[in-house]
N, C-alpha and C. Protein backbone atom coordinates (compact mmCIF):
# COMPACT_ATOMS: atom_id res chain seq x y z
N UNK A 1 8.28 -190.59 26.45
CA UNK A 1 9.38 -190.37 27.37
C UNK A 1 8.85 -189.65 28.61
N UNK A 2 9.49 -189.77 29.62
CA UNK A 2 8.86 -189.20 30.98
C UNK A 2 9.35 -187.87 31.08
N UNK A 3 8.69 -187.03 31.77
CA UNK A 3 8.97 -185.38 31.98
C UNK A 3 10.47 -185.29 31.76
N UNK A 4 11.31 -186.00 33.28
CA UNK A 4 12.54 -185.53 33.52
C UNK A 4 13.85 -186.07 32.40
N UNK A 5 12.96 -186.93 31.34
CA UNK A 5 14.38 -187.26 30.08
C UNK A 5 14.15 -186.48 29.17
N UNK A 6 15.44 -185.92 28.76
CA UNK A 6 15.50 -185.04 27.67
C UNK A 6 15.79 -185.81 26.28
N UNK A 7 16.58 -186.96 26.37
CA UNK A 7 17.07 -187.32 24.95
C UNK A 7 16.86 -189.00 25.45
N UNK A 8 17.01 -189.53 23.97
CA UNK A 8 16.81 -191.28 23.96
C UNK A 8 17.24 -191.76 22.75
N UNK A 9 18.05 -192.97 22.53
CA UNK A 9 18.69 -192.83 21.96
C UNK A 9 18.26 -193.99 21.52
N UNK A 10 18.50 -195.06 20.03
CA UNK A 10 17.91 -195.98 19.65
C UNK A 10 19.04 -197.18 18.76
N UNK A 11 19.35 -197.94 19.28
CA UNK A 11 19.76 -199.51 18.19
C UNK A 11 19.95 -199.03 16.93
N UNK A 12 18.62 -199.22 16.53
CA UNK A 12 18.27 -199.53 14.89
C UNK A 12 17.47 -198.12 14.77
N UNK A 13 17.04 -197.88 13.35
CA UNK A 13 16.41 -196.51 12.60
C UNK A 13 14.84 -196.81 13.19
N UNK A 14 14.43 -195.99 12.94
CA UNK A 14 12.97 -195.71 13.16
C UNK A 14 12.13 -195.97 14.60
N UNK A 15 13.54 -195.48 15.77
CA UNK A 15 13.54 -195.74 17.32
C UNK A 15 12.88 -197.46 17.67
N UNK A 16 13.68 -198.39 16.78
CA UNK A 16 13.58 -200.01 17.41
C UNK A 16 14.70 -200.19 18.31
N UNK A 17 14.36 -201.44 18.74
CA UNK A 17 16.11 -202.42 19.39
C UNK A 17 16.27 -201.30 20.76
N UNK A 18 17.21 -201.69 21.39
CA UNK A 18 17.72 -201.47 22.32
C UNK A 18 18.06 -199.95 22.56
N UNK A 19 17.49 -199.33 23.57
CA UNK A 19 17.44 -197.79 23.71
C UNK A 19 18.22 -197.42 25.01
N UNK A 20 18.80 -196.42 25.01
CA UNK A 20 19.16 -195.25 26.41
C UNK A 20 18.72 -194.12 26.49
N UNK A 21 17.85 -193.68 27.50
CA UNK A 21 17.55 -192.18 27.77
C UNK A 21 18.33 -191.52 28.71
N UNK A 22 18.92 -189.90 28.20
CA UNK A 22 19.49 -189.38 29.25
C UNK A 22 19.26 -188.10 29.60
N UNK A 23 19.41 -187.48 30.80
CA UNK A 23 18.97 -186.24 31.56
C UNK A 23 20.38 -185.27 31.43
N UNK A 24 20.86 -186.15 31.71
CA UNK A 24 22.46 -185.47 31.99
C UNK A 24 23.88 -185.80 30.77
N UNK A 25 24.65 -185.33 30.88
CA UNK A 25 25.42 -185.40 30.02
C UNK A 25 26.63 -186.69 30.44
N UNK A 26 26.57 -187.54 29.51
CA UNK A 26 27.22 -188.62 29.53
C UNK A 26 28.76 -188.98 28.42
N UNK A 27 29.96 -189.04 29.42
CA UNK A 27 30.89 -189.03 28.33
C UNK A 27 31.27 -190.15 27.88
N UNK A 28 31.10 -191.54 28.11
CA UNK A 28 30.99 -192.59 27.46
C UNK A 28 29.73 -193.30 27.41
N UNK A 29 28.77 -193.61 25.80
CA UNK A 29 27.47 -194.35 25.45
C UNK A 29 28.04 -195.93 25.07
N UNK A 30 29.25 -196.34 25.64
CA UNK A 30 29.48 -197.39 24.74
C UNK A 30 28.99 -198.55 25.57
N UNK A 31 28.85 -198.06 26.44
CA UNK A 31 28.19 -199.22 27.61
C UNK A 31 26.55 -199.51 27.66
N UNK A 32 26.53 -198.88 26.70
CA UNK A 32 24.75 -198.81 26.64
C UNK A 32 24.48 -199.63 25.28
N UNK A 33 25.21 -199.13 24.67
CA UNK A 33 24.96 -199.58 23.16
C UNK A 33 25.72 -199.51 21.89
N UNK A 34 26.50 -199.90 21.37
CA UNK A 34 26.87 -200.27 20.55
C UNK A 34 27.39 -199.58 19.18
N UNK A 35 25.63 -199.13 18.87
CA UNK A 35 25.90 -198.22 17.37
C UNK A 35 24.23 -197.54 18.33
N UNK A 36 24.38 -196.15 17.04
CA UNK A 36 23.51 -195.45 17.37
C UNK A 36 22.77 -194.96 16.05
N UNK A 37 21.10 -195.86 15.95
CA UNK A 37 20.36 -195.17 14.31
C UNK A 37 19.38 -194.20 14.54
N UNK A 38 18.79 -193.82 15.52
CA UNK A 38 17.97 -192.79 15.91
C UNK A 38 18.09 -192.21 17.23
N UNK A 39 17.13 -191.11 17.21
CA UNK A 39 16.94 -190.71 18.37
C UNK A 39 15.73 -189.70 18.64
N UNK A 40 15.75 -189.91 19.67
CA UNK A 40 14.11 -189.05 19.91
C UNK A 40 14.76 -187.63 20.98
N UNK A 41 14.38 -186.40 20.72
CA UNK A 41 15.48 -185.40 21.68
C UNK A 41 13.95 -184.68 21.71
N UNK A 42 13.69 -184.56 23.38
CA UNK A 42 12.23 -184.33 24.04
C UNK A 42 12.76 -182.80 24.43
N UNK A 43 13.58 -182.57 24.73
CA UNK A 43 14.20 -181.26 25.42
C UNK A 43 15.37 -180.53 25.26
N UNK A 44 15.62 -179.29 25.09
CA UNK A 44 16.88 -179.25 25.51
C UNK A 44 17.44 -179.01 23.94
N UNK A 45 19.18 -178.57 23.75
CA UNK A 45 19.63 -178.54 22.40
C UNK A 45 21.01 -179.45 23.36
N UNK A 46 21.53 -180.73 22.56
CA UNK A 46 22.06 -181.60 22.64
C UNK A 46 23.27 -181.99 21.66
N UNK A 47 24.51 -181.41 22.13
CA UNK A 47 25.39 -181.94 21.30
C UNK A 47 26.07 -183.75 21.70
N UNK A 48 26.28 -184.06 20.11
CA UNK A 48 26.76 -185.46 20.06
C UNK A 48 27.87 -185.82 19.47
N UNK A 49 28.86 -186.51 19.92
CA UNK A 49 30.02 -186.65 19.71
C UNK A 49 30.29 -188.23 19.20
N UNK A 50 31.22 -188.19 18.11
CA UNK A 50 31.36 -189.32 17.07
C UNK A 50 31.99 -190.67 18.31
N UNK A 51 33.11 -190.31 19.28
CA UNK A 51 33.71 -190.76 19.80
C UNK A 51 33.36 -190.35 21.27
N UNK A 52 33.72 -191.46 22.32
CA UNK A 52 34.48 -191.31 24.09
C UNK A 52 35.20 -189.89 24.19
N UNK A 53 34.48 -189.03 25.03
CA UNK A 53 35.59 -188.06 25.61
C UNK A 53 35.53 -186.91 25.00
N UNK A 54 34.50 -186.97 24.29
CA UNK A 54 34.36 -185.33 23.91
C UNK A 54 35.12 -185.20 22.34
N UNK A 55 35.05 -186.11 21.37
CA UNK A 55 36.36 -186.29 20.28
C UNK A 55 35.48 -186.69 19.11
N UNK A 56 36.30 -186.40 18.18
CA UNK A 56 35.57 -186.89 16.59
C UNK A 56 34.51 -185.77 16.40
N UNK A 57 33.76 -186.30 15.20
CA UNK A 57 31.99 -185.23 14.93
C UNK A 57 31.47 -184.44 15.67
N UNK A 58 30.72 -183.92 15.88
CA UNK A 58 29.68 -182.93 16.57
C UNK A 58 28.49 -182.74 15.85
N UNK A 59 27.59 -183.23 16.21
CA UNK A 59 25.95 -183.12 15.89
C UNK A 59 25.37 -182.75 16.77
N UNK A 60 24.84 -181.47 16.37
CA UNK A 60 23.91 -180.42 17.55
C UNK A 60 22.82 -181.12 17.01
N UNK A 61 21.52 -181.36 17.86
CA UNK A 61 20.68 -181.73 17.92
C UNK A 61 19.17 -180.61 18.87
N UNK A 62 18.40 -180.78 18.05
CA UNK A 62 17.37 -179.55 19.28
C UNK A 62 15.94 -180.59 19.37
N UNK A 63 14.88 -180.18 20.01
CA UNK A 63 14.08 -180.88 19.77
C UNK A 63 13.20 -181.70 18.87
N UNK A 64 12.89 -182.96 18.48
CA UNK A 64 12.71 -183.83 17.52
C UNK A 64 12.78 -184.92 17.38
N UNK A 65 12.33 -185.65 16.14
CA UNK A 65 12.41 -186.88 15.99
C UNK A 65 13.52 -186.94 14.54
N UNK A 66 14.63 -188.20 14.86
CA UNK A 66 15.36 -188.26 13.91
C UNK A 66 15.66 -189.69 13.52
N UNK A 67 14.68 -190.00 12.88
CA UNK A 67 14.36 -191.68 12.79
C UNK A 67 15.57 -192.26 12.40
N UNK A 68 16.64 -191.40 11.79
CA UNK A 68 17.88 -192.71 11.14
C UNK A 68 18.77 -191.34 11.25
N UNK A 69 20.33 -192.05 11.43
CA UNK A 69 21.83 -191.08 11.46
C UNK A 69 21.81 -189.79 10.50
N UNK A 70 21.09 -190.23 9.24
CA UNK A 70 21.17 -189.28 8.27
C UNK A 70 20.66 -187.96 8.07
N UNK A 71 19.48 -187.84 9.22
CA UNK A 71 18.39 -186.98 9.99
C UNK A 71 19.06 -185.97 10.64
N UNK A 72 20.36 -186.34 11.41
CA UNK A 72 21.19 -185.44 11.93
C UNK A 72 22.35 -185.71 11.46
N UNK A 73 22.45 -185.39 10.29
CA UNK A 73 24.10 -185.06 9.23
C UNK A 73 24.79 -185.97 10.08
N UNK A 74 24.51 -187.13 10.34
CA UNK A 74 25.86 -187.88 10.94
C UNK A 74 26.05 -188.44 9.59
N UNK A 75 27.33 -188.84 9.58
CA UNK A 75 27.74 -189.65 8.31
C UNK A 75 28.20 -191.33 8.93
N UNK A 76 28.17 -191.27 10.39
CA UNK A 76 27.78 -192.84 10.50
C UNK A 76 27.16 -193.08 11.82
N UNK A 77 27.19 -194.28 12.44
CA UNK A 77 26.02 -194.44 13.34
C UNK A 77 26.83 -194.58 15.13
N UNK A 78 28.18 -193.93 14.83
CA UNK A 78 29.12 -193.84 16.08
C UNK A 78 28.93 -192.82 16.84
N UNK A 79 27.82 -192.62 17.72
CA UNK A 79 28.12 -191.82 18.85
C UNK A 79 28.11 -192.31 19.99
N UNK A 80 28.72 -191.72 20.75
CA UNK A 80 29.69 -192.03 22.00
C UNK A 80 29.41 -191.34 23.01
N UNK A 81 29.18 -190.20 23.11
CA UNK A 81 29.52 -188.94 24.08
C UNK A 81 27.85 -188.22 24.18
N UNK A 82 27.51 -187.40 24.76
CA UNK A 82 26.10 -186.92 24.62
C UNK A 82 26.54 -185.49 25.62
N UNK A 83 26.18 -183.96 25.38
CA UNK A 83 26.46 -183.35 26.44
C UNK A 83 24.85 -182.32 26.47
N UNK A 84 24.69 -181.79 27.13
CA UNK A 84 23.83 -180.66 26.96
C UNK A 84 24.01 -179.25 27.60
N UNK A 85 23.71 -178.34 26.64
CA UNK A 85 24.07 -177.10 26.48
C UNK A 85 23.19 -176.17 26.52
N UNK A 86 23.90 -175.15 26.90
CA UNK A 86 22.77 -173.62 27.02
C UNK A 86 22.79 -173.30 25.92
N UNK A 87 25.34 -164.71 23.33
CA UNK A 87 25.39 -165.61 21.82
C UNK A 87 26.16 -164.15 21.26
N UNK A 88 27.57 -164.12 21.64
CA UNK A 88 28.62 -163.00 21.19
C UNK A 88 29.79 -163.69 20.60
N UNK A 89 30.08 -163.57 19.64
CA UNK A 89 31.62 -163.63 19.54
C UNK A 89 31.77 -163.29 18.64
N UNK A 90 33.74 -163.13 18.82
CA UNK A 90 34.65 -162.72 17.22
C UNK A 90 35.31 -164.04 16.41
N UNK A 91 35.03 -163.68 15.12
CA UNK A 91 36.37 -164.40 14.63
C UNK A 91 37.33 -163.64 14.07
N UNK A 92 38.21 -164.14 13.69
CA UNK A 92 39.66 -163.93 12.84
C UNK A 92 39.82 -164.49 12.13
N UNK A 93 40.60 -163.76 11.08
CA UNK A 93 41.32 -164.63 9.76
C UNK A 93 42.44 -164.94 10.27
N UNK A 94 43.07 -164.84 11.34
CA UNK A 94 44.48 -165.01 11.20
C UNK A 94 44.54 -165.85 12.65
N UNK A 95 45.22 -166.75 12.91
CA UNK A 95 44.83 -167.52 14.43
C UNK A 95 46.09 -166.54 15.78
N UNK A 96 45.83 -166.89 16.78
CA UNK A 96 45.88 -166.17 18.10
C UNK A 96 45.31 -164.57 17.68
N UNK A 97 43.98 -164.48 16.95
CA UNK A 97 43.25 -163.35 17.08
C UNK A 97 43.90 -162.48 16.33
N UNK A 98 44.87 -162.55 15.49
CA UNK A 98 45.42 -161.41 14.65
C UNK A 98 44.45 -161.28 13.50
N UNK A 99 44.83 -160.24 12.75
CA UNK A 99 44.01 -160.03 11.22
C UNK A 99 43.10 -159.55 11.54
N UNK A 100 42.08 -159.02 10.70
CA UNK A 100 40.60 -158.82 10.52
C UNK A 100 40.43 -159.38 11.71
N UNK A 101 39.08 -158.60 12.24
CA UNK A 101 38.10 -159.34 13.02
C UNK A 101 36.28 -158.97 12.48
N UNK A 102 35.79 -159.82 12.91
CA UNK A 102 34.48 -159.55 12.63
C UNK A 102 33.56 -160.25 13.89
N UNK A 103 32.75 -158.99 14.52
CA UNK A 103 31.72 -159.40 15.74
C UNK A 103 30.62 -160.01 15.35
N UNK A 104 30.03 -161.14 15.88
CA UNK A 104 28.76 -161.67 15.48
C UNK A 104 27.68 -161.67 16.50
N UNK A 105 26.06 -161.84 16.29
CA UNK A 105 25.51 -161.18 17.09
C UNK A 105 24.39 -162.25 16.75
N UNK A 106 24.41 -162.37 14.99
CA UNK A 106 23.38 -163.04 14.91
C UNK A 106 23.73 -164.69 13.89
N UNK A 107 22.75 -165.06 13.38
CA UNK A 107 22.94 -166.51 12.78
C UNK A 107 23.46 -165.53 11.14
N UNK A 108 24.28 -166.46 10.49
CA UNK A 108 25.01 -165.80 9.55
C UNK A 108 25.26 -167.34 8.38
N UNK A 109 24.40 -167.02 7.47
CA UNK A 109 24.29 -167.80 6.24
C UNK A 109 25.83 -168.60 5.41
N UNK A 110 26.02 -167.45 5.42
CA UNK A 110 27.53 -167.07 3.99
C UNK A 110 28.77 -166.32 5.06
N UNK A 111 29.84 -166.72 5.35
CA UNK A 111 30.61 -166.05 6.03
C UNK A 111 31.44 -165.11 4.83
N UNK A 112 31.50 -165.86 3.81
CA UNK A 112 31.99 -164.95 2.86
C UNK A 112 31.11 -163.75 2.32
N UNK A 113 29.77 -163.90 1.88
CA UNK A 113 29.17 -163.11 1.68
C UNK A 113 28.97 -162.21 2.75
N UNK A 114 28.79 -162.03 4.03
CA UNK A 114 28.71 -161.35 5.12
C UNK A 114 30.12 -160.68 5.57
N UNK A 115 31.03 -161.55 5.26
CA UNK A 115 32.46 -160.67 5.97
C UNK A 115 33.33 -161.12 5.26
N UNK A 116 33.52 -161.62 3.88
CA UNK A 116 34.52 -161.49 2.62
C UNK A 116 35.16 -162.16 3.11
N UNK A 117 35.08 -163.31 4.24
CA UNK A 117 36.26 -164.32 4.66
C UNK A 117 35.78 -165.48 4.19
N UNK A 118 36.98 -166.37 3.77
CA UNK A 118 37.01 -167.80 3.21
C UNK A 118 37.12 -168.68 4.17
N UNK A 119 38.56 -168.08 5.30
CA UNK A 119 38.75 -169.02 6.40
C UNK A 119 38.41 -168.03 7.75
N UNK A 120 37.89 -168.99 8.63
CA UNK A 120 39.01 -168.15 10.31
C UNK A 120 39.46 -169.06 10.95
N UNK A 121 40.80 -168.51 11.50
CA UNK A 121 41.32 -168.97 12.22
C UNK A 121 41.78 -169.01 13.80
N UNK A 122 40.78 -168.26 14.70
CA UNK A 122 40.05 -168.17 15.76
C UNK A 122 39.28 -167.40 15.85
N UNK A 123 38.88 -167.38 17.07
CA UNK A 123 37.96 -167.35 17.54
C UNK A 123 37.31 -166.95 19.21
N UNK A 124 36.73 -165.81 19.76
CA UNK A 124 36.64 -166.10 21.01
C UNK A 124 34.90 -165.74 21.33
N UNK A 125 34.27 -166.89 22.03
CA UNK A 125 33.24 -166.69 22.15
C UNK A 125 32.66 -166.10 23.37
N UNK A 126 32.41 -164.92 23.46
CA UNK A 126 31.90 -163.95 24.64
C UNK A 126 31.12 -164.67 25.82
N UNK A 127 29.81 -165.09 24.85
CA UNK A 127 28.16 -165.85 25.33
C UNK A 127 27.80 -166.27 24.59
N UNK A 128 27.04 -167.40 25.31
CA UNK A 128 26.06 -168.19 24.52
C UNK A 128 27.13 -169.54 23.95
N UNK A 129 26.62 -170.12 23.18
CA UNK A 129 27.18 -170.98 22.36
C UNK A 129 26.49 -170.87 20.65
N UNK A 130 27.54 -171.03 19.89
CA UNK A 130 27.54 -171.26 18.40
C UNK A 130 27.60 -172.22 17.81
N UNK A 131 26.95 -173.00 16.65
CA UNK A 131 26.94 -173.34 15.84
C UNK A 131 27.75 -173.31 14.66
N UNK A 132 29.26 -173.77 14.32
CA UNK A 132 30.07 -173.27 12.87
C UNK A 132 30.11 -174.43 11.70
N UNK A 133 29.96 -174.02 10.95
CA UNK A 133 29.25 -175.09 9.59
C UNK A 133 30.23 -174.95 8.79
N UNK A 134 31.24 -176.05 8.23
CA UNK A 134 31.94 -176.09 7.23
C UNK A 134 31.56 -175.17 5.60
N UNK A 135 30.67 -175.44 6.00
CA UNK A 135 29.98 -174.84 4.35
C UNK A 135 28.72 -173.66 4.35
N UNK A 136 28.67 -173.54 3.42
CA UNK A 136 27.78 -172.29 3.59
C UNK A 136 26.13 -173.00 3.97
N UNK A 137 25.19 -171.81 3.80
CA UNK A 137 23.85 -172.36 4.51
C UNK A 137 23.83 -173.48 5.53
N UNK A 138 24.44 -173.11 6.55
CA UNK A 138 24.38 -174.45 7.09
C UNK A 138 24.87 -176.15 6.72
N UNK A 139 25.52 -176.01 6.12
CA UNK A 139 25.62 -177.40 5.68
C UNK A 139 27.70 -177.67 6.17
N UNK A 140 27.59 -179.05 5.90
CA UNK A 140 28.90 -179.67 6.21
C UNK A 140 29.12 -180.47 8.06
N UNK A 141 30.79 -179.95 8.11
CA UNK A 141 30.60 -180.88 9.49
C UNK A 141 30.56 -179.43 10.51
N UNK A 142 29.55 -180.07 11.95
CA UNK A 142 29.70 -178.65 12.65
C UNK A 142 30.39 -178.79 13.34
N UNK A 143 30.79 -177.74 13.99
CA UNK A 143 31.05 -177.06 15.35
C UNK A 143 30.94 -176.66 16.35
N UNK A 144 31.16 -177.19 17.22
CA UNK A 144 30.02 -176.51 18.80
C UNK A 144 31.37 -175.40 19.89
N UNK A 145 30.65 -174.39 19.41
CA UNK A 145 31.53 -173.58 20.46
C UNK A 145 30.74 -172.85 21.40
N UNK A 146 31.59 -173.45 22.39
CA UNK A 146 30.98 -172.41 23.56
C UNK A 146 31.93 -171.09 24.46
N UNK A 147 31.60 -170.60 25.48
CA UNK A 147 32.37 -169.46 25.96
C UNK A 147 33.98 -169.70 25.91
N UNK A 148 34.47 -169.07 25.88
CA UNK A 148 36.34 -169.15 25.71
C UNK A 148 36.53 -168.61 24.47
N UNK A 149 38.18 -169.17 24.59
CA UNK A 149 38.91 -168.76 23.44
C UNK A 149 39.57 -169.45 22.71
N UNK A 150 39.59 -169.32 21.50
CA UNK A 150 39.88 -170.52 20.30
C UNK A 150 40.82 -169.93 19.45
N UNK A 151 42.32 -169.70 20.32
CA UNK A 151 43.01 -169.15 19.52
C UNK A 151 43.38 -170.43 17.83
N UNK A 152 43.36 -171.42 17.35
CA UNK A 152 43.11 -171.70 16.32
C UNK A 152 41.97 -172.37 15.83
N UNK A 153 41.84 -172.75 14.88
CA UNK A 153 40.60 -173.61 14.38
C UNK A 153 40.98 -174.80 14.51
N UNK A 154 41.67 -175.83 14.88
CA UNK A 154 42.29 -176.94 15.14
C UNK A 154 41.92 -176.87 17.17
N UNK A 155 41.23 -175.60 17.66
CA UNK A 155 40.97 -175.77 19.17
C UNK A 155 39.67 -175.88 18.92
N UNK A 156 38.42 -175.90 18.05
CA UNK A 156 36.95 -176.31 17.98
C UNK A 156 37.16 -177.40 17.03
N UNK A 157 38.48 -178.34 16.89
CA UNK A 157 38.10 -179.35 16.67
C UNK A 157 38.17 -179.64 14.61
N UNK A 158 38.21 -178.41 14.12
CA UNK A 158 38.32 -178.63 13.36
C UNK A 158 39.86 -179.05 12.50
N UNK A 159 39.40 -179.64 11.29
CA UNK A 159 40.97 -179.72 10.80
C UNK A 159 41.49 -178.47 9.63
N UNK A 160 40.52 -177.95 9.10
CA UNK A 160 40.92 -176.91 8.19
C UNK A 160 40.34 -175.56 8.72
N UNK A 161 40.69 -174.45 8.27
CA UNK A 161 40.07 -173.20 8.74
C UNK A 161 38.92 -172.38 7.81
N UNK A 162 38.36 -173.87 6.93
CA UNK A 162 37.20 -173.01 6.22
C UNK A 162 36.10 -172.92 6.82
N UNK A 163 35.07 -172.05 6.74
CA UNK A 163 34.02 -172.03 7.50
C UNK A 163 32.95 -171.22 6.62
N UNK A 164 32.17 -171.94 6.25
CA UNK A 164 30.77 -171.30 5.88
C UNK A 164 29.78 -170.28 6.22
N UNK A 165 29.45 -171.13 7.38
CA UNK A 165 28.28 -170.54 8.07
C UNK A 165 28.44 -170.97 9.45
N UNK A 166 27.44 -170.08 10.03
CA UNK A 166 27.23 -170.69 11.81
C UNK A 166 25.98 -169.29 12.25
N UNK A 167 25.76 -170.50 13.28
CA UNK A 167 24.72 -169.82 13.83
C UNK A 167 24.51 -170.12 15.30
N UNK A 168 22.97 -168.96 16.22
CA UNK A 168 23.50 -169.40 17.68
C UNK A 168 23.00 -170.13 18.22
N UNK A 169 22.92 -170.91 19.32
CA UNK A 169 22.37 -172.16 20.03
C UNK A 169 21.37 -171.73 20.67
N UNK A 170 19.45 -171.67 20.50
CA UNK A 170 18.91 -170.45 20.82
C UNK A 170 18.02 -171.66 22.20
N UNK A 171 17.99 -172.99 21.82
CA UNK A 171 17.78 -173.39 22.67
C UNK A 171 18.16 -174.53 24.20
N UNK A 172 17.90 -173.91 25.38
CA UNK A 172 18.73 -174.31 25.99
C UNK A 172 17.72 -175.67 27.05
């Protein structure tokens, strides 16, 4: 890939077939291609969206090779959207910021084990951008939050208010 592309995107698994590289953040890939089985990400930490417009999944992506969908927890080969991104915030158990709160600072494994919460239900992120993981260690569907405020968990997109883990977006 040349200096100034950060990401490239591939047809088929193991970067064959028909490719797009991009610098900048693009809110519709459907004009390029079709389905999406790999990708090569040269620069940069790169979120990817299931759907047009910023909608569906979120797969943070950082530098690497990810020969097939499964490489980056996609569970299918629909992405659409591509953005790129540049580390404070609170959550809540209770949404518009009521209840408990707990400040985060750093990457956090177990939300339960760390702050005895099962769910939150917002959220406001100071700086930086985060990482929030359905499940613990990292795992499940993520979350990409960046600066603002998330008075519920249904405003990062999610549909339930459980949350595992998350961590921060260290590269930009």
């Amino acid at each position: 890939m040349s200096s100034y592309i950060t990401i490239a995107f591939f047809e088929d698994k193991n970067f064959q077939g028909c490719s797009h590289e991009c610098s900048t953040d693009s809110p519709d890939l459907t004009s390029y291609f079709s389905r999406c089985n790999s990708i090569k990400v040269d620069s940069g930490c790169w979120v990817l969206y299931e759907h047009p417009n910023y909608t569906g999944s979120q797969y943070i992506l950082s530098p690497g090779e990810y020969p097939d969908h499964q490489h980056w927890m996609g569970f299918n080969d629909g992405i659409k959207k591509v953005g790129k991104q540049p580390r404070n915030h609170v959550f809540y158990d209770k949404q518009d910021f009521g209840g408990q709160a707990a400040e985060c600072v750093e990457d956090c494994p177990s939300v339960y084990e760390t702050f005895k919460f099962r769910e939150l239900r917002s959220c406001v992120v100071m700086d930086g951008a985060w990482v929030l993981y359905e499940q613990p260690d990292y795992h499940g569907h993520q979350y990409f939050l960046e600066r603002g405020e998330y008075p519920n968990y249904t405003d990062w997109g999610a549909n339930s208010p459980a949350a595992g883990s998350f961590r921060m977006v260290t590269e930009l």
